[in-house]
C-alpha atoms as a PDB file:
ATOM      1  CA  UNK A   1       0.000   0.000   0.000  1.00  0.00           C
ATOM      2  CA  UNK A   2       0.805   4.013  -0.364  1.00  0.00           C
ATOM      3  CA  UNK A   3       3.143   4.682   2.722  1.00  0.00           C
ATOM      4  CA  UNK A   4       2.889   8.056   2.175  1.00  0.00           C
ATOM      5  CA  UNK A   5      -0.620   8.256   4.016  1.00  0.00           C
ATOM      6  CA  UNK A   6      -0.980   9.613   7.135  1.00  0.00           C
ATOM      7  CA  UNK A   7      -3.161   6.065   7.864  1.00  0.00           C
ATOM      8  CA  UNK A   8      -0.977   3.928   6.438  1.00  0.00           C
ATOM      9  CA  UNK A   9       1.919   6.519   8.527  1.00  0.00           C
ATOM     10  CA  UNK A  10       0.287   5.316  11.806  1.00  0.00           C
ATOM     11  CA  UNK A  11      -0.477   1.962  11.101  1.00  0.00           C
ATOM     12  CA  UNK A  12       3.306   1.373  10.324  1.00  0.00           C
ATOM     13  CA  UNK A  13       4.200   2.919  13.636  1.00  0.00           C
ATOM     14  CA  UNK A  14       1.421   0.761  15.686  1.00  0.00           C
ATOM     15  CA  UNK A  15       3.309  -2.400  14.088  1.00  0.00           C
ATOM     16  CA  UNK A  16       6.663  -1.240  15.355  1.00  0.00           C
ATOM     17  CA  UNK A  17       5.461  -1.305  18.533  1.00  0.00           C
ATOM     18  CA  UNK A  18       3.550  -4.242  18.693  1.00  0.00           C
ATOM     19  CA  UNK A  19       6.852  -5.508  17.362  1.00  0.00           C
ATOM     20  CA  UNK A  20       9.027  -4.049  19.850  1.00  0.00           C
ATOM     21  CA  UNK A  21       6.536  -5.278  22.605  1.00  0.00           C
ATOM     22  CA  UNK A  22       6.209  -8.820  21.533  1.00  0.00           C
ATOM     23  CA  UNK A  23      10.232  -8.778  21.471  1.00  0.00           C
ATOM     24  CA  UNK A  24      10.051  -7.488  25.015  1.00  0.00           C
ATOM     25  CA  UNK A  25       7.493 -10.174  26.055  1.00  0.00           C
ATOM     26  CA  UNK A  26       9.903 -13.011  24.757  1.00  0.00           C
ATOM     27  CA  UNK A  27      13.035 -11.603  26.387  1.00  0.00           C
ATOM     28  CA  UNK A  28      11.092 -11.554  29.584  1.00  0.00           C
ATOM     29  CA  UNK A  29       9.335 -14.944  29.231  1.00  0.00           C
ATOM     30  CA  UNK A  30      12.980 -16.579  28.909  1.00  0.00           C
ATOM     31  CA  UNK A  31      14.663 -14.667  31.589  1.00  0.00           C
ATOM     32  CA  UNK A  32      11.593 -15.296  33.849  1.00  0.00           C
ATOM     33  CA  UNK A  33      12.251 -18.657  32.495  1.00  0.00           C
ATOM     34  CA  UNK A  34      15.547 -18.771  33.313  1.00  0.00           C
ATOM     35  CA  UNK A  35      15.106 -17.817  37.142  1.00  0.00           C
ATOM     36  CA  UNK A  36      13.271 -21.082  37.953  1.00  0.00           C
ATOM     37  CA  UNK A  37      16.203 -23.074  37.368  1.00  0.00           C
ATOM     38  CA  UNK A  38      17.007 -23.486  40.976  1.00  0.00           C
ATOM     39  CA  UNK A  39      13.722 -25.670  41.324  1.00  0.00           C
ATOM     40  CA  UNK A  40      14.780 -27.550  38.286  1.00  0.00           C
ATOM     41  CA  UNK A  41      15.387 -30.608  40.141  1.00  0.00           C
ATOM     42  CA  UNK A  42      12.221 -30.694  42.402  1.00  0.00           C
ATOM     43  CA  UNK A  43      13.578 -30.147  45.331  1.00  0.00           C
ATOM     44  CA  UNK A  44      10.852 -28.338  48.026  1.00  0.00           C
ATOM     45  CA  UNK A  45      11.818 -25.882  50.158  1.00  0.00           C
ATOM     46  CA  UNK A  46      13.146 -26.919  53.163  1.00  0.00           C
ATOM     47  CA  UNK A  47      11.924 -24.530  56.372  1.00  0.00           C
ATOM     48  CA  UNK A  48      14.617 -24.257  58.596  1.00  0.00           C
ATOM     49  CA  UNK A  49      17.674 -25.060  56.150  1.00  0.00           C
ATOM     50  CA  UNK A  50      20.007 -22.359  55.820  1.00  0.00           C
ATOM     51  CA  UNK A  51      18.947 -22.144  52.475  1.00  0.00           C
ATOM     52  CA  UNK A  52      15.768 -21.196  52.656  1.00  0.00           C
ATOM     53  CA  UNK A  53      15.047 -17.060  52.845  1.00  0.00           C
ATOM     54  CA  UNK A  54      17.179 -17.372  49.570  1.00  0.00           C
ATOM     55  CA  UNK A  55      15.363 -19.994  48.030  1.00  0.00           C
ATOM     56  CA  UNK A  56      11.829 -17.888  49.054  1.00  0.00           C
ATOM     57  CA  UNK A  57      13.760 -14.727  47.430  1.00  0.00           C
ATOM     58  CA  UNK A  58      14.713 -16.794  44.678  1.00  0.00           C
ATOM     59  CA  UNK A  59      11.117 -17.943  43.655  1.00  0.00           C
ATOM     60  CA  UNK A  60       9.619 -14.654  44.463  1.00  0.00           C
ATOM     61  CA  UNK A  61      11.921 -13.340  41.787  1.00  0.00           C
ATOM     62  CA  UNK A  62      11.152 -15.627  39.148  1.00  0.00           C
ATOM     63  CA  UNK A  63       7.832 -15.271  40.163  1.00  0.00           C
ATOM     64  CA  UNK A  64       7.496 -11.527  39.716  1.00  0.00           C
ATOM     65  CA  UNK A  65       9.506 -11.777  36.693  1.00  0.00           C
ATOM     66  CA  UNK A  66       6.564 -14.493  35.221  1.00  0.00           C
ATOM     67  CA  UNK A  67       4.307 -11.700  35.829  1.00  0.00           C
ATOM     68  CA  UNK A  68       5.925  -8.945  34.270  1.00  0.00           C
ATOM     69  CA  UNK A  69       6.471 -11.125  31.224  1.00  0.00           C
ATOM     70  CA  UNK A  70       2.658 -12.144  30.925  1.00  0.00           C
ATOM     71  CA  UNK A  71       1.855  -8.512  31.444  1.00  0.00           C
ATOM     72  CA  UNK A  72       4.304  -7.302  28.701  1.00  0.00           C
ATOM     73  CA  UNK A  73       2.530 -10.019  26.253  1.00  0.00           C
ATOM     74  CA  UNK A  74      -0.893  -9.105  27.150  1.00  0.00           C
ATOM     75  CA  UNK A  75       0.291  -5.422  26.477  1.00  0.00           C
ATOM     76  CA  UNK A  76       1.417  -6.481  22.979  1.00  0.00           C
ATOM     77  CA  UNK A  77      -1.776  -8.168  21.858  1.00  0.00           C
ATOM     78  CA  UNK A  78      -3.405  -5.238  22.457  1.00  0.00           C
ATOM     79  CA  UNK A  79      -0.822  -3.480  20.496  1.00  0.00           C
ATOM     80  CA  UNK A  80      -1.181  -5.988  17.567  1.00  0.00           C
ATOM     81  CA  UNK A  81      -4.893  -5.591  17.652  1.00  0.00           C
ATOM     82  CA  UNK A  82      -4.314  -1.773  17.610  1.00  0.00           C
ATOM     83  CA  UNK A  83      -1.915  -2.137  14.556  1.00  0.00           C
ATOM     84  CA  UNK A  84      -4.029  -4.284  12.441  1.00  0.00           C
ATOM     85  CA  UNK A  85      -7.341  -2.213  13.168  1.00  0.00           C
ATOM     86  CA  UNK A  86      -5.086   1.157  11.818  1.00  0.00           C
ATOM     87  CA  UNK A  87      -4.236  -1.633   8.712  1.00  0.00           C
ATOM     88  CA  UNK A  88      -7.547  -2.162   7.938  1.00  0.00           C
ATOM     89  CA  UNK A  89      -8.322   1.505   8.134  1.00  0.00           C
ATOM     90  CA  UNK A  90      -5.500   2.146   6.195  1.00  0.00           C
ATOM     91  CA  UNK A  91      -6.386  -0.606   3.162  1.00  0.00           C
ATOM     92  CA  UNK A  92      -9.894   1.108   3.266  1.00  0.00           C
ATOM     93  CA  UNK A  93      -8.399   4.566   2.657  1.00  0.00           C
ATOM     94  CA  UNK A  94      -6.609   3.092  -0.014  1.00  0.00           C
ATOM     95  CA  UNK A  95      -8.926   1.701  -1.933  1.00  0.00           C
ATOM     96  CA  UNK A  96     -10.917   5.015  -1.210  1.00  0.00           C
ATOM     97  CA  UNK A  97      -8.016   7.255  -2.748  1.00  0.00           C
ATOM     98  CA  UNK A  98      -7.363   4.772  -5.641  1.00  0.00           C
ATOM     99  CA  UNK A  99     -10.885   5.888  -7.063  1.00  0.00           C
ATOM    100  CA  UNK A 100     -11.032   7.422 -10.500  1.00  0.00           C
ATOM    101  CA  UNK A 101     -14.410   9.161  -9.591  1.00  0.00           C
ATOM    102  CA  UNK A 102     -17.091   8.863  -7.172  1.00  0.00           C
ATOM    103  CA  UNK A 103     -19.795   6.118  -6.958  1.00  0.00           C
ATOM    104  CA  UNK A 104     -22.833   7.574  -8.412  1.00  0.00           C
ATOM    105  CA  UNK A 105     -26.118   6.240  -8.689  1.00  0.00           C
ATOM    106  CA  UNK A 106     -26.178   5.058 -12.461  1.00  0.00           C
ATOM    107  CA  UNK A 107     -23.432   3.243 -11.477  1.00  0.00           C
ATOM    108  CA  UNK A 108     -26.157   0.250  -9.299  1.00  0.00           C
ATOM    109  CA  UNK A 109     -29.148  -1.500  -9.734  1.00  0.00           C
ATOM    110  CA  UNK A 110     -31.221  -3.705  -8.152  1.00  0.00           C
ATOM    111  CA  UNK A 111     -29.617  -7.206  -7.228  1.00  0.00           C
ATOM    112  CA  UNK A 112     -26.041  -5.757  -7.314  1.00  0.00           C
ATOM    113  CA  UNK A 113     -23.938  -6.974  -4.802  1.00  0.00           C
ATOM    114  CA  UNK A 114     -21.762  -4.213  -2.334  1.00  0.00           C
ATOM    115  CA  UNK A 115     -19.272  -4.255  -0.396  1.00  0.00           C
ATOM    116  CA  UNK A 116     -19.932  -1.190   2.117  1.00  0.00           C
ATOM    117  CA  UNK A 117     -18.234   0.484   4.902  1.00  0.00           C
ATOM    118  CA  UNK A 118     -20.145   0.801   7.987  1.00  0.00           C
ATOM    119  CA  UNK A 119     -20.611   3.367  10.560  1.00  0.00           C
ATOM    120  CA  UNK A 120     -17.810   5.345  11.484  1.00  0.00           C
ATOM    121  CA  UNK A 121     -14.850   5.977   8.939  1.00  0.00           C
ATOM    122  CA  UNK A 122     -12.546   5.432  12.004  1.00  0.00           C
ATOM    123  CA  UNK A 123     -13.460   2.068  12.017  1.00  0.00           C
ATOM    124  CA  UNK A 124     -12.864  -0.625   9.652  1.00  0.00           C
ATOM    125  CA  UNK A 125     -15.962  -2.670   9.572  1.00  0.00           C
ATOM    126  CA  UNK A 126     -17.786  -3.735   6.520  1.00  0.00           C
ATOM    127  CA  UNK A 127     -20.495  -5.577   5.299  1.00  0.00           C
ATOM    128  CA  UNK A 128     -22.038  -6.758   2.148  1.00  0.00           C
ATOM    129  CA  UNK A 129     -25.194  -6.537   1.291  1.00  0.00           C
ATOM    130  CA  UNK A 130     -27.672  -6.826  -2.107  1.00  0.00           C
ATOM    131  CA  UNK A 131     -28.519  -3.351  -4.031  1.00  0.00           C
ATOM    132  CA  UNK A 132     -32.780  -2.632  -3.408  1.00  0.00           C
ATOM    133  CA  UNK A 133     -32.710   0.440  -4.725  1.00  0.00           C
ATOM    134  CA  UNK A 134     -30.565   3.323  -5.938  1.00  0.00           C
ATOM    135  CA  UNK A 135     -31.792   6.741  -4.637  1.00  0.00           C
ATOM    136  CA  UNK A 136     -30.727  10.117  -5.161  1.00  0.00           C
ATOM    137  CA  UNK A 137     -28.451  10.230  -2.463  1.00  0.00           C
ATOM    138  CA  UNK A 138     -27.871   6.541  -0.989  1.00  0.00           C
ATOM    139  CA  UNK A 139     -28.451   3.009  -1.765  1.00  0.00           C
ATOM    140  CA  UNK A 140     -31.431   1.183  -0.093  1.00  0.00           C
ATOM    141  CA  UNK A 141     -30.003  -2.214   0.634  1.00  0.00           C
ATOM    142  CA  UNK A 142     -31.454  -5.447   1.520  1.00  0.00           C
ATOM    143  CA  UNK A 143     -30.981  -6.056   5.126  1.00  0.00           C
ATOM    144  CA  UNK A 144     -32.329  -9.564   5.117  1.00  0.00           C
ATOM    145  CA  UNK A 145     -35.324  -8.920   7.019  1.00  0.00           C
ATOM    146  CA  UNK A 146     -38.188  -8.567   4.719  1.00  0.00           C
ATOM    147  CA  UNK A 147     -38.148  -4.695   4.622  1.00  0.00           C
ATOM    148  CA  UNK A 148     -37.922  -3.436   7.700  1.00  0.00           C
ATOM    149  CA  UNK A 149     -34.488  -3.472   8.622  1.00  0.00           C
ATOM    150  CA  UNK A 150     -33.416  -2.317   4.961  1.00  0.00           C
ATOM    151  CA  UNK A 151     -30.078   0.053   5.308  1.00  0.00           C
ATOM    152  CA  UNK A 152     -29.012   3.137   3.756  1.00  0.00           C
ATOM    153  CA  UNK A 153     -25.899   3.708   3.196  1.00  0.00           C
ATOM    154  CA  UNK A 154     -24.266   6.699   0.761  1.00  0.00           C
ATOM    155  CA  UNK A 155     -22.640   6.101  -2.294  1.00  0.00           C
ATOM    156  CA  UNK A 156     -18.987   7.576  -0.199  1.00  0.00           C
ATOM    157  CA  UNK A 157     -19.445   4.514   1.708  1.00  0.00           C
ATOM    158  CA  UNK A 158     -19.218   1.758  -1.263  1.00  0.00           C
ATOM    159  CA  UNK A 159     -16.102  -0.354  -1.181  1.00  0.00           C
ATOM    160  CA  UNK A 160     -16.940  -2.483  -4.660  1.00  0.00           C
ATOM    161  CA  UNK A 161     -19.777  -3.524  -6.366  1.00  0.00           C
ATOM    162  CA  UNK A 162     -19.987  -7.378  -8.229  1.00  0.00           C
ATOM    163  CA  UNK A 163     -22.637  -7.724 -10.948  1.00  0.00           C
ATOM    164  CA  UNK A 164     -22.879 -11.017 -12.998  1.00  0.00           C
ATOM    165  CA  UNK A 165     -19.697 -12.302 -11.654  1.00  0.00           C
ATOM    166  CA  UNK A 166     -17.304  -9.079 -11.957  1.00  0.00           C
ATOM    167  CA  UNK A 167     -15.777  -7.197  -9.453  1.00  0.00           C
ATOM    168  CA  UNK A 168     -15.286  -3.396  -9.454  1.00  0.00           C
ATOM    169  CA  UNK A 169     -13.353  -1.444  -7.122  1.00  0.00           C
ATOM    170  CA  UNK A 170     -13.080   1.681  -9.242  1.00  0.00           C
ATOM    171  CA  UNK A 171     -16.305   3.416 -10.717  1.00  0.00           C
ATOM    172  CA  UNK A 172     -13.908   4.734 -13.572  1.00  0.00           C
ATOM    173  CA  UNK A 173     -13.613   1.422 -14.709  1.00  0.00           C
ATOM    174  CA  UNK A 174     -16.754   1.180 -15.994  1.00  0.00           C
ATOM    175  CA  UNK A 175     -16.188   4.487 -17.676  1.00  0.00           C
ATOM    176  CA  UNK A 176     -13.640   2.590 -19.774  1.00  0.00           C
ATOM    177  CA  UNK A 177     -15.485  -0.898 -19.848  1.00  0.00           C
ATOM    178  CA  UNK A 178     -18.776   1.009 -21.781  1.00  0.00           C
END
């Protein structure tokens, strides 16, 4: 994709540090790892021995350390489910400045199949739906529910649109198609 969007900008740096974080949560996971090998052998604790404050210190260590490394990693999959959200957004502006023209309402009719962004344009969430109707100003499409829960969505909101088969990303294709 175009790295010179301010999207596709962010969503680069939200991988670096998912990256960075997941290398930090592997580090720690072997040093925590690393600290149990005192109790490698099995052997308990024995109250009394002289060893044993520096056995307790020992596993308290480790045991801290396990912590901090599950914390780290649960850090970084929330990272990495940051960073491929911003990807998503950042196909979807993509595809959005990759358009010739804008969708217009010549360009649908009724049993064409879309591809439509939903809700906010912060968030990459689509869905696909069958054309009802072409209006003015938005398509009427068939929410599945026999009417009542038909959506609207405006023609800034298309993704694609298949009819008979082909796939078009770019309105200005069929410009060039007719």
């Amino acid at each position: 994709m175009n790295a010179n969007t301010p999207e596709q900008r962010e969503a680069d740096r939200l991988a670096l540090i998912a990256d960075e974080l997941e290398g930090k949560a592997q580090q720690q996971s072997d040093n925590a790892s690393s600290m149990y090998g005192r109790f490698a052998g099995g052997q308990p604790l024995l109250v009394g021995h002289h060893s044993y404050r520096s056995a307790v210190r020992d596993r308290d260590r480790a045991d801290n350390a396990t912590r901090r490394a599950i914390e780290t990693h649960e850090e970084a999959k929330r990272a990495r489910a940051k960073a491929n959200q911003a990807q998503a957004l950042a196909d979807l502006a993509a595809v959005e400045a990759n358009r010739g023209r804008d969708w217009q309402r010549s360009d649908f009719r009724p049993g064409d199949v879309v591809v439509v962004r939903d809700f906010r344009r912060d968030m990459a969430v689509t869905s696909t739906y069958a054309v009802k109707r072409a209006n003015v100003k938005t398509l009427t499409l068939d929410g599945g529910g026999g009417g009542w829960d038909d959506p609207k969505r405006t023609y800034d909101r298309v993704l694609s649109r298949t009819r008979d088969g082909v796939t078009v990303c770019d309105p200005a294709q069929l410009d060039t198609d007719s």
